[in-house]
Protein backbone atom coordinates (compact mmCIF):
# COMPACT_ATOMS: atom_id res chain seq x y z
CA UNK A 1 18.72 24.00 1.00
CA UNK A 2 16.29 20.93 2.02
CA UNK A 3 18.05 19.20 5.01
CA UNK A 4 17.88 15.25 4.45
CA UNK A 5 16.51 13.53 7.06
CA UNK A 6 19.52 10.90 8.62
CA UNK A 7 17.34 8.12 9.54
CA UNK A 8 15.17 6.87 6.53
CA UNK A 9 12.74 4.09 7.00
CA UNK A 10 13.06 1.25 5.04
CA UNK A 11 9.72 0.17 4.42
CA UNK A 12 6.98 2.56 4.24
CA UNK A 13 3.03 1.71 3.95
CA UNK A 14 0.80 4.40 3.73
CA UNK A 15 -3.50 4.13 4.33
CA UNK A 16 -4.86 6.92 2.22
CA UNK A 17 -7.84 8.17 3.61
CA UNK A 18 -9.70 10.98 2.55
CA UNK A 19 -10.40 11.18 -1.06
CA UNK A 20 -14.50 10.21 -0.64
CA UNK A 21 -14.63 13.32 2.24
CA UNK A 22 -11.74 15.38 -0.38
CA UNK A 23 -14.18 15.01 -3.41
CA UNK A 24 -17.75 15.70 -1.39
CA UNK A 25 -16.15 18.81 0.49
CA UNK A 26 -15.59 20.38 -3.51
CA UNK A 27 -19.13 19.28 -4.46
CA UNK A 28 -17.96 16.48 -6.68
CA UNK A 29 -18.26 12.68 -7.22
CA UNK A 30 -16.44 10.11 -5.21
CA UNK A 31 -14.81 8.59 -7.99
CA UNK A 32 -13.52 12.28 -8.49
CA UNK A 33 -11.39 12.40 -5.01
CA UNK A 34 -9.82 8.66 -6.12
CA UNK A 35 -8.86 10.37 -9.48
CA UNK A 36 -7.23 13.39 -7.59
CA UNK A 37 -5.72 10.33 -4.88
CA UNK A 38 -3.55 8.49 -7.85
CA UNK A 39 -2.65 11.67 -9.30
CA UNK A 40 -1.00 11.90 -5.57
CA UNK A 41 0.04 8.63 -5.23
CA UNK A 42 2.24 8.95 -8.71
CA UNK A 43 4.03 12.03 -7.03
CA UNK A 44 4.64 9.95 -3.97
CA UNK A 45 6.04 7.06 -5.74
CA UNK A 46 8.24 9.56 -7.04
CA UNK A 47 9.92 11.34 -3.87
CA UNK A 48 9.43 7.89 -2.07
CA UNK A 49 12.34 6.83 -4.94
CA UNK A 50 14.50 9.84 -4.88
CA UNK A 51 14.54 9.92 -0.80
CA UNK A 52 15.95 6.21 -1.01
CA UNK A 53 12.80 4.42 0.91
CA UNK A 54 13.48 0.59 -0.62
CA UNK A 55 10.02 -0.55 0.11
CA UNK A 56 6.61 1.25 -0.63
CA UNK A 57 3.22 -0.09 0.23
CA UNK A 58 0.22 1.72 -0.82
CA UNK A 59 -3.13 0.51 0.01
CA UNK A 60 -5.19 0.93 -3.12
CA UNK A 61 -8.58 -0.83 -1.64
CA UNK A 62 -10.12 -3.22 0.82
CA UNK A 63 -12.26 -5.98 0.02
CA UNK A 64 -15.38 -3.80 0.70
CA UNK A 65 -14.04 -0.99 -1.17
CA UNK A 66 -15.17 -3.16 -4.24
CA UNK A 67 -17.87 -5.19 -2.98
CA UNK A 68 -20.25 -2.67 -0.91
CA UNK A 69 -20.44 0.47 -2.63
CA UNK A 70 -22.26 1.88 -5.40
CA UNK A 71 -21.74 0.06 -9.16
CA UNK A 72 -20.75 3.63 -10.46
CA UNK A 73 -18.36 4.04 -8.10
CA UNK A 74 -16.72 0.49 -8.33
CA UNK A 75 -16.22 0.62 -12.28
CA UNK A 76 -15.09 4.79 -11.78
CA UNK A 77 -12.24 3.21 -9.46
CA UNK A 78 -11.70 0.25 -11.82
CA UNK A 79 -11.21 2.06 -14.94
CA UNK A 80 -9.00 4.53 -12.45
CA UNK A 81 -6.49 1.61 -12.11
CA UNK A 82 -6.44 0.68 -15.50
CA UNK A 83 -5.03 4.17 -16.36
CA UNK A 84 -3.05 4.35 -13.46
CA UNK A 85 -1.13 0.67 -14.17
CA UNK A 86 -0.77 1.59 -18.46
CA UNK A 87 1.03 4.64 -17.20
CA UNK A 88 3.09 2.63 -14.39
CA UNK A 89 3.55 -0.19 -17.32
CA UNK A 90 4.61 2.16 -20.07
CA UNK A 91 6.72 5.35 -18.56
CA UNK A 92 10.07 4.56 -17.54
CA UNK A 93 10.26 5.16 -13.76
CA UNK A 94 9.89 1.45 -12.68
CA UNK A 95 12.74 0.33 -14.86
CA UNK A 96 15.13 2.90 -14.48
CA UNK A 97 14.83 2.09 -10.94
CA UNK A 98 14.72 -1.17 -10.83
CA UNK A 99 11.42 -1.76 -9.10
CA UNK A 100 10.04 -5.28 -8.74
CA UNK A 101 5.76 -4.68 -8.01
CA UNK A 102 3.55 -6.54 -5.97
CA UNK A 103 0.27 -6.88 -6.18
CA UNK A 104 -1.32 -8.26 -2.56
CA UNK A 105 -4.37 -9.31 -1.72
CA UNK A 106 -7.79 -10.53 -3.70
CA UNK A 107 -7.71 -8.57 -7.22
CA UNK A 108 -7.64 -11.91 -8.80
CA UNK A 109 -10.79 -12.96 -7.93
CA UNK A 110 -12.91 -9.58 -8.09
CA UNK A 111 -11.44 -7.91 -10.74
CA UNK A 112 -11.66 -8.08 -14.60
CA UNK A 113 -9.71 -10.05 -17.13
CA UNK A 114 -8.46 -7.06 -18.82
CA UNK A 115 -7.29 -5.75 -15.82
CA UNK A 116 -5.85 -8.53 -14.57
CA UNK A 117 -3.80 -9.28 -17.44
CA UNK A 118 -2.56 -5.75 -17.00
CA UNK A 119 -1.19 -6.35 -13.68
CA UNK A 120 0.02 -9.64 -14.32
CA UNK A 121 2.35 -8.15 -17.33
CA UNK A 122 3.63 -5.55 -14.79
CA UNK A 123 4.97 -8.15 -12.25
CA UNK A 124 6.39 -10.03 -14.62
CA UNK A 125 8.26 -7.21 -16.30
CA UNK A 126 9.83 -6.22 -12.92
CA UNK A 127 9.83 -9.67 -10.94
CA UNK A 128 14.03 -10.06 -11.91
CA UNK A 129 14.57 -6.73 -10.16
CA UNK A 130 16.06 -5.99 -6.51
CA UNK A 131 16.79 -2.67 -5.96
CA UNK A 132 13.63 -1.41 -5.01
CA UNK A 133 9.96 -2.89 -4.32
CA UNK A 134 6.17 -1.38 -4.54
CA UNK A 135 3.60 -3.22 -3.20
CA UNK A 136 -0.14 -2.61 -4.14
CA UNK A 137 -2.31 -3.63 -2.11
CA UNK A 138 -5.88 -4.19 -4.32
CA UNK A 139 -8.85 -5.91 -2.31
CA UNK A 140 -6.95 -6.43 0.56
CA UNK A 141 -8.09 -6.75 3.82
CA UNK A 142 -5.60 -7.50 6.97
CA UNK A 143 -8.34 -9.55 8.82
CA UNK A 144 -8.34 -12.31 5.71
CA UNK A 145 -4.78 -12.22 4.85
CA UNK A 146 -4.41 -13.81 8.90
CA UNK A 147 -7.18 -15.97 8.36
CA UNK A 148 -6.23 -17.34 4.97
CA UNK A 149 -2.42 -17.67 6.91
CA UNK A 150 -4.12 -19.83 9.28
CA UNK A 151 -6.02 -21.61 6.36
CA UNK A 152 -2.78 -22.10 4.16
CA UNK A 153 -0.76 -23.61 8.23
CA UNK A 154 -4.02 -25.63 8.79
CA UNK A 155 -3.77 -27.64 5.35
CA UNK A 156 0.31 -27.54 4.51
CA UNK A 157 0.98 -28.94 8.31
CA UNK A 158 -2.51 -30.60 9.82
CA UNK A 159 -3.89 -29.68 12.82
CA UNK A 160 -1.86 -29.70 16.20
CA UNK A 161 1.76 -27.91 14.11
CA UNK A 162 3.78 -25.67 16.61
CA UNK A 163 2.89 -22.34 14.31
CA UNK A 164 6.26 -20.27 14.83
CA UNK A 165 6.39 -16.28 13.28
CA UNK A 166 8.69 -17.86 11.35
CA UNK A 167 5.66 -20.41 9.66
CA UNK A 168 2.82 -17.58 10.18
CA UNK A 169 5.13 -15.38 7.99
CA UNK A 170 6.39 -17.50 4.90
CA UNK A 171 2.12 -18.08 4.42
CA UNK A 172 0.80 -15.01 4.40
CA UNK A 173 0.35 -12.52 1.30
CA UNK A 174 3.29 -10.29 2.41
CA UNK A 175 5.27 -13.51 2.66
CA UNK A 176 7.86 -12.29 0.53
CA UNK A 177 8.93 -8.22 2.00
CA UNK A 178 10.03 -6.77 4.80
CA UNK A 179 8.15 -5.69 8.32
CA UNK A 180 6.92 -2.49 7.93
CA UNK A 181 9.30 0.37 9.56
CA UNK A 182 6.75 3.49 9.12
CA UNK A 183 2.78 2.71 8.97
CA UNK A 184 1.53 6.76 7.55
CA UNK A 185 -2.01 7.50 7.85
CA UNK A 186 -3.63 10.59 5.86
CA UNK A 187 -7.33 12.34 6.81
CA UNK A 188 -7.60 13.01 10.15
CA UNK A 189 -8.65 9.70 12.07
CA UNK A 190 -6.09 8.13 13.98
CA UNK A 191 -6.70 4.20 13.78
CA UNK A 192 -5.88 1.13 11.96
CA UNK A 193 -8.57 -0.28 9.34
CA UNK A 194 -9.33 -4.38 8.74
CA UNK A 195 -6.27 -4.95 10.37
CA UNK A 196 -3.96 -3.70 7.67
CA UNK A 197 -1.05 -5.45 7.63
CA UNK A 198 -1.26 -6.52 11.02
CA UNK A 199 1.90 -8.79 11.66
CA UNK A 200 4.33 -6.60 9.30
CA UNK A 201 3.36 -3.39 11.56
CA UNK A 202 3.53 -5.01 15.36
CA UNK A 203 6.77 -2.69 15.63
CA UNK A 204 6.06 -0.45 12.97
CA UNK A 205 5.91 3.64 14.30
CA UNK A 206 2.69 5.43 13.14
CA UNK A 207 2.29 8.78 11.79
CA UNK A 208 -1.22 10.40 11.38
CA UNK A 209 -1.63 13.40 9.36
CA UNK A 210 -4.75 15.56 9.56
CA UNK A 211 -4.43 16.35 5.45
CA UNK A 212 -7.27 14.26 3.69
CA UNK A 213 -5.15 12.31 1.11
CA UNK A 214 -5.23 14.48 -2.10
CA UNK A 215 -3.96 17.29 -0.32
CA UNK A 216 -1.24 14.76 1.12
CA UNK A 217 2.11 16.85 -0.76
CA UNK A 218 5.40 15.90 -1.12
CA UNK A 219 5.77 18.86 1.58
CA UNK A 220 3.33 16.78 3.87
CA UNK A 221 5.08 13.38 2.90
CA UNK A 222 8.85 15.36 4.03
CA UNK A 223 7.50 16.75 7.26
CA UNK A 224 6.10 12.93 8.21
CA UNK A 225 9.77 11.22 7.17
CA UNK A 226 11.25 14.05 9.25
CA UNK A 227 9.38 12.93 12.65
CA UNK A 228 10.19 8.97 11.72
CA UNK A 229 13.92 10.94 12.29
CA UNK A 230 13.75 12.71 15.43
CA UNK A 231 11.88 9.06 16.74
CA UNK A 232 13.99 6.69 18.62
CA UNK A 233 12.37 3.30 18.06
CA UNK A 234 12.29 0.76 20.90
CA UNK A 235 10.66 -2.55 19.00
CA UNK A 236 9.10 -3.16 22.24
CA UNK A 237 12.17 -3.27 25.00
């Protein structure tokens, strides 16, 4: 019988790396390796629900995911979301679970109407719900989401305002969910990237997996929630 593990993390954000290097290691297209990636992420959303983890991030692309490669690939990924989010929007898993979705960072301004109005019915079909939470995080990019916190301070408060974590937190674009408890990294290379969620992580643990991100299982997933376990975590004492 699969032993539970006793500690669960609360919130969980995982950086997917690997599908480019997945798809070009099988002799196929980029766009290829982000297909085989949501077909993943579905199944983690999945056992991420049934193992009780309240709060899922997933980071889905950074700002120069969508502004500095190739055309084909940017409209391959696009019309990868749209599928993805129909499914999300139309199967039952959200609702039976109750699971409010977020969509962080700059989608609004890069990608298309159609799109958009996808995503926008999708939050506010699960917005009223509490029990759970799945944030998306779509032309993000942890650098700007500091910057545009110190923007947002500069212009609600003026120049010279004591900023508190309190103040730097209720401005930026994860204003609204909880400091990351388990920061999981797939493919290999052990690092942050654009300073991904850089303030909800300062006591997060890290777990870096050498499986590119397609071949990230539920097995894989299990054996990374099983370490966050055995861990003992300090939050910097």
């Amino acid at each position: 019988m699969e032993k539970e593990p006793t500690n669960i993390p609360n919130h969980v954000a995982i950086i997917p790396d690997g599908n480019r290097r997945w798809a070009r290691g099988k002799g196929m297209k980029p766009w290829e390796g982000h297909e085989a990636g949501a077909q993943n992420f579905e199944k983690l959303i999945e056992y991420s629900l049934k193992k009780g983890i309240n709060c899922l991030s997933i980071w889905g692309s950074s700002t120069d995911n969508l502004t500095k490669r190739p055309i084909s690939e940017k409209r391959a990924l696009l019309d990868i979301y749209r599928r993805y989010f129909e499914r999300l929007l139309n199967g039952k898993e959200i609702y039976e679970n109750e699971v409010k979705v977020n969509i962080i960072g700059r989608w609004e301004e890069q990608f298309p109407e159609a799109l958009k109005s996808l995503l926008y019915e999708i939050i506010e079909k699960t917005k009223q719900y509490k029990k759970k939470v799945l944030n998306f995080m779509l032309a993000y990019s942890g650098t700007d989401e500091i910057l545009e916190a110190v923007r947002r301070i500069n212009e609600k408060y003026g120049e010279g305002t004591k900023i508190t974590p309190e103040i730097l937190k209720e401005n930026l674009m994860t204003a609204k969910i909880p400091a990351v408890d388990y920061l999981v990294r797939t493919g290999g290379e052990p690092h942050n990237s654009t300073g991904f969620m850089m303030w909800d992580i300062a006591d997060a643990q890290y777990y870096f997996s050498p499986e590119l991100f397609p071949d990230f299982t539920e097995e894989k997933y299990e054996e990374a929630l099983e370490e966050y376990a055995r861990r003992q975590r300090r939050f910097g004492g």
